[in-house]
N, C-alpha and C. Protein backbone atom coordinates (compact mmCIF):
# COMPACT_ATOMS: atom_id res chain seq x y z
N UNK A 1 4.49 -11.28 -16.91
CA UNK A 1 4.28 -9.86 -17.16
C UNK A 1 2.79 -9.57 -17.16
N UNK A 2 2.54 -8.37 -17.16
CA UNK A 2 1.29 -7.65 -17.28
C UNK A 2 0.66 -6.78 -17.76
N UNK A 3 0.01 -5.90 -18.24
CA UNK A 3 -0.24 -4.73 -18.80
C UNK A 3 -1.37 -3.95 -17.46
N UNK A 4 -0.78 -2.72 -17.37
CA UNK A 4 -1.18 -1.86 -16.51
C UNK A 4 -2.04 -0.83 -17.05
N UNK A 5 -2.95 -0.24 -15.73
CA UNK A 5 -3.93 0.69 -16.25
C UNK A 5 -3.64 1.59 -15.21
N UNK A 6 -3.21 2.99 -15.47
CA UNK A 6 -2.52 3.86 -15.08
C UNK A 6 -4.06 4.57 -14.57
N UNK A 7 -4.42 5.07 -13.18
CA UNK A 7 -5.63 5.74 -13.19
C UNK A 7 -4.89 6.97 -11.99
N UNK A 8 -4.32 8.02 -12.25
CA UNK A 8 -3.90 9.33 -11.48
C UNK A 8 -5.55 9.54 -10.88
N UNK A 9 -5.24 10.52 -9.56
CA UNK A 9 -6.00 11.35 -9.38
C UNK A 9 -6.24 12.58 -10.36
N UNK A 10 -7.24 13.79 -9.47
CA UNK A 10 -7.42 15.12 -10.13
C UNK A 10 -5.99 15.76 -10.69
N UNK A 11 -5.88 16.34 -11.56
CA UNK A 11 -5.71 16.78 -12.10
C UNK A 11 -3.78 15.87 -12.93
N UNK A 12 -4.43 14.64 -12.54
CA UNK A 12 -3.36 13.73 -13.04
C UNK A 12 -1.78 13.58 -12.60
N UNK A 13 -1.18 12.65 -12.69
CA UNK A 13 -0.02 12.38 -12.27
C UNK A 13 1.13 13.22 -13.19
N UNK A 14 1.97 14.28 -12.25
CA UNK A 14 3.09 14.91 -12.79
C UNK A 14 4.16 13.92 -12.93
N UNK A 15 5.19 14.80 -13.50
CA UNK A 15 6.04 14.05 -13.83
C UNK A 15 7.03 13.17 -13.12
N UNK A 16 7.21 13.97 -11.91
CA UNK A 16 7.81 13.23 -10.38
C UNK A 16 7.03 12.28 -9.80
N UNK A 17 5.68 11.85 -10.09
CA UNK A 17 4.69 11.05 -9.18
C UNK A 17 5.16 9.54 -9.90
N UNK A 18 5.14 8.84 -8.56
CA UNK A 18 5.19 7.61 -8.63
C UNK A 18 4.68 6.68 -10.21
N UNK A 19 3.41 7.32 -10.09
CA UNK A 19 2.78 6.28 -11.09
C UNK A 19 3.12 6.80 -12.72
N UNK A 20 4.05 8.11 -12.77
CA UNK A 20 4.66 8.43 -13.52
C UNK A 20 5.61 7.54 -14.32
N UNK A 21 6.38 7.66 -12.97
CA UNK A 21 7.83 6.62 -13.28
C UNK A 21 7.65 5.55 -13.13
N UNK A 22 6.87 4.91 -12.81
CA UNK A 22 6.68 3.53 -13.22
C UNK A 22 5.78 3.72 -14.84
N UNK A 23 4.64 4.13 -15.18
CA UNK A 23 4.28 3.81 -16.56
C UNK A 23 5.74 4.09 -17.42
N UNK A 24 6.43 4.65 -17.22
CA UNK A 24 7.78 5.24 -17.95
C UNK A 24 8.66 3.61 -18.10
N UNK A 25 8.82 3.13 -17.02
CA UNK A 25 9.56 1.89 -16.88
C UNK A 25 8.39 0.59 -17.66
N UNK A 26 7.14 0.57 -17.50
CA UNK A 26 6.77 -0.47 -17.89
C UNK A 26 6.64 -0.18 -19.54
N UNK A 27 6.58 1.02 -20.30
CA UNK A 27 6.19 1.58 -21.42
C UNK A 27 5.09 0.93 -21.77
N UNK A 28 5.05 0.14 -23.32
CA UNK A 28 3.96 -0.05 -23.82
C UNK A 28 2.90 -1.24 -22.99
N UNK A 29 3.37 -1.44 -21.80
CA UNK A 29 2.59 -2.26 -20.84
C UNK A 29 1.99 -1.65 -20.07
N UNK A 30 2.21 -0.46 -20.23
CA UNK A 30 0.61 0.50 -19.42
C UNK A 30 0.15 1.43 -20.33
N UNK A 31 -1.23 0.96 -19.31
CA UNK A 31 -1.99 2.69 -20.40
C UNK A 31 -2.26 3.83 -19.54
N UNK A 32 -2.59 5.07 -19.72
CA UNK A 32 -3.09 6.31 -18.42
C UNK A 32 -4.60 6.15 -19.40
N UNK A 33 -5.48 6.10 -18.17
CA UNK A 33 -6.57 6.88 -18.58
C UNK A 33 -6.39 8.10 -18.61
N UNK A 34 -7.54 8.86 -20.19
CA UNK A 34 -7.67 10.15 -20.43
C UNK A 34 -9.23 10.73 -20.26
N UNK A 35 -9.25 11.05 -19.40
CA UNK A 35 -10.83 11.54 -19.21
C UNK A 35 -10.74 12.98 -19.67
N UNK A 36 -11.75 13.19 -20.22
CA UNK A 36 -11.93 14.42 -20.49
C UNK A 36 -11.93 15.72 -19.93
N UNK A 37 -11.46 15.60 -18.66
CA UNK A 37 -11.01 16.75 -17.72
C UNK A 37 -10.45 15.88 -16.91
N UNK A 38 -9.11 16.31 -16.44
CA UNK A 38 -8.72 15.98 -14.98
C UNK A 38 -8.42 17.27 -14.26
N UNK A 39 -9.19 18.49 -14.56
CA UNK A 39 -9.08 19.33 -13.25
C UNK A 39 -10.76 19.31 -12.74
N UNK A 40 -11.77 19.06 -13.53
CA UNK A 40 -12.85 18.99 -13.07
C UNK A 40 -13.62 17.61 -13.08
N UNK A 41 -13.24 16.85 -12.41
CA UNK A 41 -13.38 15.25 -12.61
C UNK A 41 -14.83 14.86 -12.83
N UNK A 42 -15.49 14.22 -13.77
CA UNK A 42 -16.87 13.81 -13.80
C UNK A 42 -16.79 12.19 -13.35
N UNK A 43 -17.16 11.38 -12.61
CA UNK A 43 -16.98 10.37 -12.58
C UNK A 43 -17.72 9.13 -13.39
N UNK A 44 -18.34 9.39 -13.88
CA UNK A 44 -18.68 8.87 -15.78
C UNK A 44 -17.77 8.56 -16.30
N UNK A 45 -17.16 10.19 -17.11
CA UNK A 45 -16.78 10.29 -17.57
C UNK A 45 -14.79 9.35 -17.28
N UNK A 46 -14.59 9.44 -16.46
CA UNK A 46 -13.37 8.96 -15.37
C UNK A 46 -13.35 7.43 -15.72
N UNK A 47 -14.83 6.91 -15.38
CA UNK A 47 -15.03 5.45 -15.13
C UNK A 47 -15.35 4.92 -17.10
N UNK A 48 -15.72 5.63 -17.90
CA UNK A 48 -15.55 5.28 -19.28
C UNK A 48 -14.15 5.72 -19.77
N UNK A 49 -13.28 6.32 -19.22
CA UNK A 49 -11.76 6.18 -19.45
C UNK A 49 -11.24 5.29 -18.98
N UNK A 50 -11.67 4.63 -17.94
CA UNK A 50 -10.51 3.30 -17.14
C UNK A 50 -11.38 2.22 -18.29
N UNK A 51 -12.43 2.36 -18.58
CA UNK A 51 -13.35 1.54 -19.59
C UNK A 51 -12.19 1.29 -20.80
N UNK A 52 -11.93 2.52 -21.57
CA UNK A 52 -11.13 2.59 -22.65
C UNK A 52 -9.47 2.26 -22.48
N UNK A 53 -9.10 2.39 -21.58
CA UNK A 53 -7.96 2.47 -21.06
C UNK A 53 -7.26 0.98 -20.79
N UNK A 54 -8.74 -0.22 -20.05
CA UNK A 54 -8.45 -1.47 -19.81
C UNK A 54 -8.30 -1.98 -21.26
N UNK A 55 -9.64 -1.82 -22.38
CA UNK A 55 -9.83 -2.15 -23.63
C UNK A 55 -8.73 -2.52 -24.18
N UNK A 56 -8.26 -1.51 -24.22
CA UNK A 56 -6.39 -1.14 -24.84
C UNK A 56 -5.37 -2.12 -24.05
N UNK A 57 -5.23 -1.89 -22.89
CA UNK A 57 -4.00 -2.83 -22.12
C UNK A 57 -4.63 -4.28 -22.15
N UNK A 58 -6.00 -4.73 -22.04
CA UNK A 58 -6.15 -6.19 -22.68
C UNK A 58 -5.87 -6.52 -23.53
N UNK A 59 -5.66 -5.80 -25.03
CA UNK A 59 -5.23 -6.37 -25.96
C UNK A 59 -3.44 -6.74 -26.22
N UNK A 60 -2.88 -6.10 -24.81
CA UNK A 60 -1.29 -6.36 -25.03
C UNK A 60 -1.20 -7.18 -24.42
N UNK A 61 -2.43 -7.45 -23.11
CA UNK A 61 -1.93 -8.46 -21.83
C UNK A 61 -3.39 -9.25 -21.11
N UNK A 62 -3.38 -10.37 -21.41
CA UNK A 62 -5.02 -10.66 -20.72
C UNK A 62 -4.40 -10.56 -19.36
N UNK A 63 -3.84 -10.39 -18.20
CA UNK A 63 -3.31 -10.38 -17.03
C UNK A 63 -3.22 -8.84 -16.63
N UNK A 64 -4.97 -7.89 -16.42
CA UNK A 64 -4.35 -6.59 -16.39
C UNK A 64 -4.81 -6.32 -15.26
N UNK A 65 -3.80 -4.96 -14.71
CA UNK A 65 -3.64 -4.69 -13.18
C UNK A 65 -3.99 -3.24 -13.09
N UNK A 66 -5.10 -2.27 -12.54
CA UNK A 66 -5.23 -1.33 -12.45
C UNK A 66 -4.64 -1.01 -11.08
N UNK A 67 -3.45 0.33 -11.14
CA UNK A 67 -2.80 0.87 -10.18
C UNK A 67 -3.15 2.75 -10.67
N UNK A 68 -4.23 2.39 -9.11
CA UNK A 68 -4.97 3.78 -8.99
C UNK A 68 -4.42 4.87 -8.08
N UNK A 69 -4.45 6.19 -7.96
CA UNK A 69 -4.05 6.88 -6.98
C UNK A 69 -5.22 7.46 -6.62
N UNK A 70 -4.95 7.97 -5.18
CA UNK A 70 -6.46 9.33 -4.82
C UNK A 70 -7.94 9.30 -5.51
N UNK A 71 -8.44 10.22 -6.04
CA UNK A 71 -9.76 10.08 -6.85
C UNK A 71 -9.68 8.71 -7.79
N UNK A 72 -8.99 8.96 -8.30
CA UNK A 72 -8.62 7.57 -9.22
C UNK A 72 -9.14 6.25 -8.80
N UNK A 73 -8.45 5.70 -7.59
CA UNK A 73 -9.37 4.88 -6.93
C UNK A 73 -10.31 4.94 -6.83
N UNK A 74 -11.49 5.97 -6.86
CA UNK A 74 -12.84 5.70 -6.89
C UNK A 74 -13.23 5.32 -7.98
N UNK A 75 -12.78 5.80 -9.23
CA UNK A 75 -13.02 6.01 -10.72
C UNK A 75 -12.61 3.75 -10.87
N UNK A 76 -11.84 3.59 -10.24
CA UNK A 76 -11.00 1.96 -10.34
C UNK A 76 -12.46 1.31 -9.78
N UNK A 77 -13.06 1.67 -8.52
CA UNK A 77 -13.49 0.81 -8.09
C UNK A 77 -14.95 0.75 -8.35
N UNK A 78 -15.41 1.90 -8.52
CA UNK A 78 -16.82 2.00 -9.55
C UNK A 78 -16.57 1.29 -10.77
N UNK A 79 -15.64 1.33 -11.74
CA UNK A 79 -15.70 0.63 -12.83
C UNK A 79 -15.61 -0.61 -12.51
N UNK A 80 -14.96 -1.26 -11.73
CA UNK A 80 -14.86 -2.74 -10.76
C UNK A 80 -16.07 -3.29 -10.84
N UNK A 81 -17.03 -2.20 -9.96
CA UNK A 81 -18.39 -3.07 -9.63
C UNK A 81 -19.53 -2.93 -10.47
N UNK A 82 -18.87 -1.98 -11.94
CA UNK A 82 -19.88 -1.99 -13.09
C UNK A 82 -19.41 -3.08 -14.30
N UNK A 83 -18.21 -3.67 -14.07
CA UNK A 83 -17.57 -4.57 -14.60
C UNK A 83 -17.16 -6.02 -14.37
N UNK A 84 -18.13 -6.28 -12.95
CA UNK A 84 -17.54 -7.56 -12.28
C UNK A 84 -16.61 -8.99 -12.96
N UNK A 85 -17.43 -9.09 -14.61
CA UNK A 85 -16.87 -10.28 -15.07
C UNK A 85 -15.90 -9.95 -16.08
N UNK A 86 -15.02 -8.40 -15.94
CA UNK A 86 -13.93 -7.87 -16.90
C UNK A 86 -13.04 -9.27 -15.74
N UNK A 87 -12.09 -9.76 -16.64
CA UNK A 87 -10.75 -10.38 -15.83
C UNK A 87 -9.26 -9.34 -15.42
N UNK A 88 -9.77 -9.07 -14.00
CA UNK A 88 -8.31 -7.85 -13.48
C UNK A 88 -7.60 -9.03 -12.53
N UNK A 89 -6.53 -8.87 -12.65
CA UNK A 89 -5.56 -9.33 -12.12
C UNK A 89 -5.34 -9.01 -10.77
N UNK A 90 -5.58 -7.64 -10.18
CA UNK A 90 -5.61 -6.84 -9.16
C UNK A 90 -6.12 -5.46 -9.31
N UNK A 91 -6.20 -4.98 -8.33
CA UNK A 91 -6.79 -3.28 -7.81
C UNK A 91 -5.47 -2.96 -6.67
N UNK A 92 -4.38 -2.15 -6.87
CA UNK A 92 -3.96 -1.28 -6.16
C UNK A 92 -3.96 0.01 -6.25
N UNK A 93 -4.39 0.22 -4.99
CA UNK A 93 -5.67 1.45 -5.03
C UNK A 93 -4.72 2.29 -4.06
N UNK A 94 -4.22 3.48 -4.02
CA UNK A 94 -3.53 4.10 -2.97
C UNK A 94 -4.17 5.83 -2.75
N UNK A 95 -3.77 5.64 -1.84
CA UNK A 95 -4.39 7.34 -0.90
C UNK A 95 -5.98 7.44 -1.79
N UNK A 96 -6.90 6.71 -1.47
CA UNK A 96 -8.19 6.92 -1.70
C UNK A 96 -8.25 8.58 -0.80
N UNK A 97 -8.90 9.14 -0.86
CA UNK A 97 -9.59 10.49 -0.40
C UNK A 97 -11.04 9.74 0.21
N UNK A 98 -11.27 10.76 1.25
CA UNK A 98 -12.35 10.06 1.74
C UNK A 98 -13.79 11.46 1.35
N UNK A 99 -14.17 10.86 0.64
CA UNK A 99 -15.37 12.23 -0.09
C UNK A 99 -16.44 12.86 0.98
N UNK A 100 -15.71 11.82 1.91
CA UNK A 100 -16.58 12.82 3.37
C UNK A 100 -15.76 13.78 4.08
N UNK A 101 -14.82 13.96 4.19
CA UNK A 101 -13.63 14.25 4.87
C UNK A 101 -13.81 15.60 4.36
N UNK A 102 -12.64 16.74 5.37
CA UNK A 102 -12.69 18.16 5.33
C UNK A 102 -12.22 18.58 4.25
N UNK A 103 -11.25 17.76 3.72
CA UNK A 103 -10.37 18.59 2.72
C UNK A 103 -11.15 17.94 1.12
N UNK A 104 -11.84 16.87 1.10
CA UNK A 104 -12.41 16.39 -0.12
C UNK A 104 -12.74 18.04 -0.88
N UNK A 105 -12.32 17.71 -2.51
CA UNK A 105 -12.67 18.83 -3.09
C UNK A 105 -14.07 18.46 -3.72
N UNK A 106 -14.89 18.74 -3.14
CA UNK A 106 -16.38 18.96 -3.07
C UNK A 106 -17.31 19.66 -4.36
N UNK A 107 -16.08 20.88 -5.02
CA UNK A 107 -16.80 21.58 -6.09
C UNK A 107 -16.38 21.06 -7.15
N UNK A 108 -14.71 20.81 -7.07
CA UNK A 108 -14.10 20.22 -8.45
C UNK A 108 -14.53 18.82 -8.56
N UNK A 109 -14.73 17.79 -7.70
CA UNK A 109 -15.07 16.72 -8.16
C UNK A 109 -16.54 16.22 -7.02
N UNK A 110 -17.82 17.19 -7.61
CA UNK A 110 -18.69 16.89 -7.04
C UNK A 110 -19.61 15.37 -7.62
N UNK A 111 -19.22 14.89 -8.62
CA UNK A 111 -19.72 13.79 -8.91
C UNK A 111 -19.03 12.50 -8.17
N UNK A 112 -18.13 12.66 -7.21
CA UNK A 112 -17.48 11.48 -6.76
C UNK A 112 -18.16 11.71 -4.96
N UNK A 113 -18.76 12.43 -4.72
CA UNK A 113 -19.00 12.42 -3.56
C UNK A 113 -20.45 11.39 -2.87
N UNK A 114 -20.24 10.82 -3.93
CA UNK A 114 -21.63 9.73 -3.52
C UNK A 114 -21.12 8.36 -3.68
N UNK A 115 -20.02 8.08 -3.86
CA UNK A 115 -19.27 7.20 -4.20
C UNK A 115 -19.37 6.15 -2.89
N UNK A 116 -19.56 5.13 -3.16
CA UNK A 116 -19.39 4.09 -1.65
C UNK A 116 -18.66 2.94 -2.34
N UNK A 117 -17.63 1.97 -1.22
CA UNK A 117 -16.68 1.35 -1.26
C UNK A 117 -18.00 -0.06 -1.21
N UNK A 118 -17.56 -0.98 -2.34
CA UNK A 118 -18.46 -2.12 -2.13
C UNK A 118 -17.38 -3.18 -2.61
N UNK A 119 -17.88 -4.36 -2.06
CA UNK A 119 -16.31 -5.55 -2.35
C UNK A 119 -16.25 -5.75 -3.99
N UNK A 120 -15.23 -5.84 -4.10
CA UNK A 120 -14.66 -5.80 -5.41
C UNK A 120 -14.21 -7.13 -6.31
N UNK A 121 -14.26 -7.34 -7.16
CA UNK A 121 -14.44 -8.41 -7.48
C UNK A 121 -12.97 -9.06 -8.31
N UNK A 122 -11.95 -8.36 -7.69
CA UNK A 122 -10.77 -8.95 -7.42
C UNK A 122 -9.78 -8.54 -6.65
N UNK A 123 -8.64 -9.35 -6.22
CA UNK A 123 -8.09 -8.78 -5.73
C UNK A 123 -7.41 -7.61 -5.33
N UNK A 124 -7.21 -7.02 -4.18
CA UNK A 124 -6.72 -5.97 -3.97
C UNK A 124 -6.12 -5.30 -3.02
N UNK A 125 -5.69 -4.28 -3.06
CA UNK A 125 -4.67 -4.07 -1.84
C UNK A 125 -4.66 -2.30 -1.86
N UNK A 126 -5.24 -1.65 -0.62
CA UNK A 126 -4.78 -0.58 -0.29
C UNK A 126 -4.10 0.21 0.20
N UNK A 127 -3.25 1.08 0.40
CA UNK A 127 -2.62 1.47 0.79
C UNK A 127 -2.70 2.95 0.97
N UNK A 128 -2.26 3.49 2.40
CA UNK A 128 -2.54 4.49 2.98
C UNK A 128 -1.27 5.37 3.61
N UNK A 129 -1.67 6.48 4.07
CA UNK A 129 -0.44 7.10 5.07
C UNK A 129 -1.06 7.83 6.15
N UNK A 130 -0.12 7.55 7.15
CA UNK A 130 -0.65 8.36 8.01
C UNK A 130 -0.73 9.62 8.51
N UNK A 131 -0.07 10.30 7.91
CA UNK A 131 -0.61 11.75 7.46
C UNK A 131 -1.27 12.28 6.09
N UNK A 132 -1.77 11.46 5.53
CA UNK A 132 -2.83 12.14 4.46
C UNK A 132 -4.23 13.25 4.53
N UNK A 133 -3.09 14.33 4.24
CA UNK A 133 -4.34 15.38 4.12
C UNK A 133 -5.83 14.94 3.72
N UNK A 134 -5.78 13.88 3.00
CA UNK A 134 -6.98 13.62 2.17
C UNK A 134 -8.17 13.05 2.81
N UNK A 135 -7.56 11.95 4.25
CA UNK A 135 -8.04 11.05 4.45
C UNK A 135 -7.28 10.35 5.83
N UNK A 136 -7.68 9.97 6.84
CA UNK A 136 -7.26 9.47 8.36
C UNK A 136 -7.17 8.12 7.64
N UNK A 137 -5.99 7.31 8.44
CA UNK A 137 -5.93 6.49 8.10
C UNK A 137 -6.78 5.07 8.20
N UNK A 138 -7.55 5.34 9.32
CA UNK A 138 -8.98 4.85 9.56
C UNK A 138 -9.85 4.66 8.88
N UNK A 139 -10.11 5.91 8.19
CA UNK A 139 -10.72 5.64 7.22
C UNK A 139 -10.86 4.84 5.61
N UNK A 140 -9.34 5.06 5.89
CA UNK A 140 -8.56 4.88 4.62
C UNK A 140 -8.69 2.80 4.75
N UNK A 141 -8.73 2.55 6.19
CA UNK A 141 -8.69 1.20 6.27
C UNK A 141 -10.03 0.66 6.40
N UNK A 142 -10.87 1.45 6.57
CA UNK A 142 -12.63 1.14 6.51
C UNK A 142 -12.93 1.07 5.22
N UNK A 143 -12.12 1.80 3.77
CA UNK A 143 -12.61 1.85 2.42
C UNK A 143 -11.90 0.31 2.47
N UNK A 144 -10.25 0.00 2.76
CA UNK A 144 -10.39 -1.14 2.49
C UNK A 144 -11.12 -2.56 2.88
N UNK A 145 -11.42 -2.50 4.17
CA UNK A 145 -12.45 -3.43 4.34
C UNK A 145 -13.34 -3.51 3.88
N UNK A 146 -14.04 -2.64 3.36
CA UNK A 146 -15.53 -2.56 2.56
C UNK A 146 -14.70 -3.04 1.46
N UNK A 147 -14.21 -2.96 0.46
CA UNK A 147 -13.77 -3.22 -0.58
C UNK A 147 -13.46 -4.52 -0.59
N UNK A 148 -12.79 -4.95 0.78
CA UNK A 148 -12.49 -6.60 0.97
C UNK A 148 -10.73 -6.29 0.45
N UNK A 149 -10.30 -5.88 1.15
CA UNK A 149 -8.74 -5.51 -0.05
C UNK A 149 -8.08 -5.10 1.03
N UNK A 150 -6.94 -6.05 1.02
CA UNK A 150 -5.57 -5.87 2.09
C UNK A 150 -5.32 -4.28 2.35
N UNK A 151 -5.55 -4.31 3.29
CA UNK A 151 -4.88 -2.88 3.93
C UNK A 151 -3.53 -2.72 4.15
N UNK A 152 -2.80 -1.66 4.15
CA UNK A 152 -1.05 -1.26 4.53
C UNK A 152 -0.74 0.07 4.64
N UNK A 153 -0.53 0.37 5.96
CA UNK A 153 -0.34 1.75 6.15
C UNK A 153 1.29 2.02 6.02
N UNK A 154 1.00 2.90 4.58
CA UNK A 154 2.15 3.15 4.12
C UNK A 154 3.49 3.95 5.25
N UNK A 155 3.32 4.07 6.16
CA UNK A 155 4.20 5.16 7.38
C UNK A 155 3.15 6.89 6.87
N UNK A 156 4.61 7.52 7.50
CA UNK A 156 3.78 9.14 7.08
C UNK A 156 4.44 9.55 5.70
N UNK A 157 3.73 9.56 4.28
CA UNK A 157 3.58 9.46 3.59
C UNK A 157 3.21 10.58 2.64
N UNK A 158 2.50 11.44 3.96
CA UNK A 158 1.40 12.63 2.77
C UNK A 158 0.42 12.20 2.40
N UNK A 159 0.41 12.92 1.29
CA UNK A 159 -0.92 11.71 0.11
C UNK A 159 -0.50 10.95 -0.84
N UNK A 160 1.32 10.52 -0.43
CA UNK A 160 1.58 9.50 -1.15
C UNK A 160 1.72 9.88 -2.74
N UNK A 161 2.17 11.26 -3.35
CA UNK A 161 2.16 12.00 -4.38
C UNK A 161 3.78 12.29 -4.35
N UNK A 162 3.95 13.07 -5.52
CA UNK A 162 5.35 13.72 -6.10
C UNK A 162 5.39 14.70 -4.88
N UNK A 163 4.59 15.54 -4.31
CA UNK A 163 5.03 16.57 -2.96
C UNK A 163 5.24 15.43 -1.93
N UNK A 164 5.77 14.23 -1.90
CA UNK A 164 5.96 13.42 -0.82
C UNK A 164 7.12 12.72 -0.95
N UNK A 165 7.84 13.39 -2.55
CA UNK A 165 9.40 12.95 -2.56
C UNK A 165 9.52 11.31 -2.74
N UNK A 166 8.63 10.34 -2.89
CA UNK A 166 9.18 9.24 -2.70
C UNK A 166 10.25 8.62 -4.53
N UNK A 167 10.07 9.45 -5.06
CA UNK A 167 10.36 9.52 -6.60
C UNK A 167 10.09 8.12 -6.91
N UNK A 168 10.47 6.67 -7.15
CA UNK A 168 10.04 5.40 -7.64
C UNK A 168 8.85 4.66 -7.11
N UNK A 169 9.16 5.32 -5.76
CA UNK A 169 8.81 4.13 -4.38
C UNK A 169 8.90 2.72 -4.15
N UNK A 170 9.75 2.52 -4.01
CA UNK A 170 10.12 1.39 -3.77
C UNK A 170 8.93 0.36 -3.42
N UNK A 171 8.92 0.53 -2.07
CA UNK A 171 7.70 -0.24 -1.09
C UNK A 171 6.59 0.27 -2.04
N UNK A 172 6.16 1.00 -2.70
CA UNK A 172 5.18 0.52 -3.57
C UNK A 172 4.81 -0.49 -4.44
N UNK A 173 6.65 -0.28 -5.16
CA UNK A 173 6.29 -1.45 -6.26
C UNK A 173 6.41 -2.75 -5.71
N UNK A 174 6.90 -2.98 -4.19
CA UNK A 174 6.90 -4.05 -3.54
C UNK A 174 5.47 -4.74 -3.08
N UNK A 175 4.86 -3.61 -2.37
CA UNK A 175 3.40 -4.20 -2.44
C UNK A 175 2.46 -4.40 -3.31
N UNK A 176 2.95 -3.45 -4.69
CA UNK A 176 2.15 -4.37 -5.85
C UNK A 176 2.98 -5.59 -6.46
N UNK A 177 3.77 -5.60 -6.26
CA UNK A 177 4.24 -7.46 -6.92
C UNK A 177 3.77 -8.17 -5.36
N UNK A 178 3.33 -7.57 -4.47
CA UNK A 178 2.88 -8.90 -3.43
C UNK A 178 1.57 -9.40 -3.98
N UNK A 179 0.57 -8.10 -4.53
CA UNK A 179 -0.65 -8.32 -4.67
C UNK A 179 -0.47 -9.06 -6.21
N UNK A 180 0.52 -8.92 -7.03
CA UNK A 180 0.46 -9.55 -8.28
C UNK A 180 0.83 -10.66 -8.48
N UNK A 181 1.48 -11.15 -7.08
CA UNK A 181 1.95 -12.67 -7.59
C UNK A 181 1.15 -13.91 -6.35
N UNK A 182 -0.06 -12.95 -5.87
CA UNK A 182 -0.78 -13.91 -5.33
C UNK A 182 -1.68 -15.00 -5.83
């Protein structure tokens, strides 16, 4: 087993989103980060919540696994490379947004737009779709190479959110027990 660190994008994971129903199923084996805004994201502030957030799920589980969505992933992987010798188990990081890209929200989360993908100092695995408003999937596979972290293009997907219907996702939780039992 493991203890999980729940990191939603902007304005956080509803109740239909994947990473919903799974913290629901793992209960007291995950935590959500709470940053102090998730409609106006500070990425500080973001990256001292996954701070507080790991704190907490280490003490249930030294074996902990941050499963990030969208912005979130940036907030995962900045704390990564400000944390190199925290012990993570993995980084699954899904529908990163690319903060260069047309649709990046630029005003609401202008502190993430300087953000660059640098290798990470554990394992990891990204995952993408190929229709993500957020982000080409190209790109989406250039953050994972920079990161050093298995790429998987999820099919067409969306942004891989509750408007994408997948309600559990299956093949999600499949590719994170690939990355967890490596």
């Amino acid at each position: 087993m493991a203890a999980y660190v729940i990191i939603p994008g902007i304005d956080g994971s509803d109740g239909q989103h994947w990473q919903t129903l799974w913290e629901r199923q793992w209960g007291t084996s995950a935590v959500r980060i709470s940053p102090a805004s998730w409609s106006a994201p500070d990425l500080d502030d973001w990256v001292d919540a996954v701070q507080r957030a790991y704190d907490d799920a280490s003490q249930q589980d030294s074996h902990v696994v941050l499963v990030a969505h969208s912005l979130g992933c940036w907030a995962a992987s900045t704390w990564l490379n400000k944390n190199p010798s925290s012990p993570v188990g993995g980084a699954f990081l899904v529908a990163p947004p690319d903060p260069h890209g047309p649709a990046f929200p630029r005003q609401a989360a202008a502190t993430f737009i300087k953000v660059s993908a640098q290798p990470l100092p554990c394992p990891a695995l990204v995952a993408g779709s190929a229709n993500d408003p957020y982000c080409t999937p190209e790109a989406a596979a250039g953050f994972a190479a920079q990161w050093q972290a298995r790429w998987h293009l999820a099919g067409a997907c969306g942004h891989i959110n509750s408007a994408s219907g997948l309600g559990s996702w299956q093949h999600g939780r499949e590719l994170l027990d690939s990355l967890t039992q490596q």
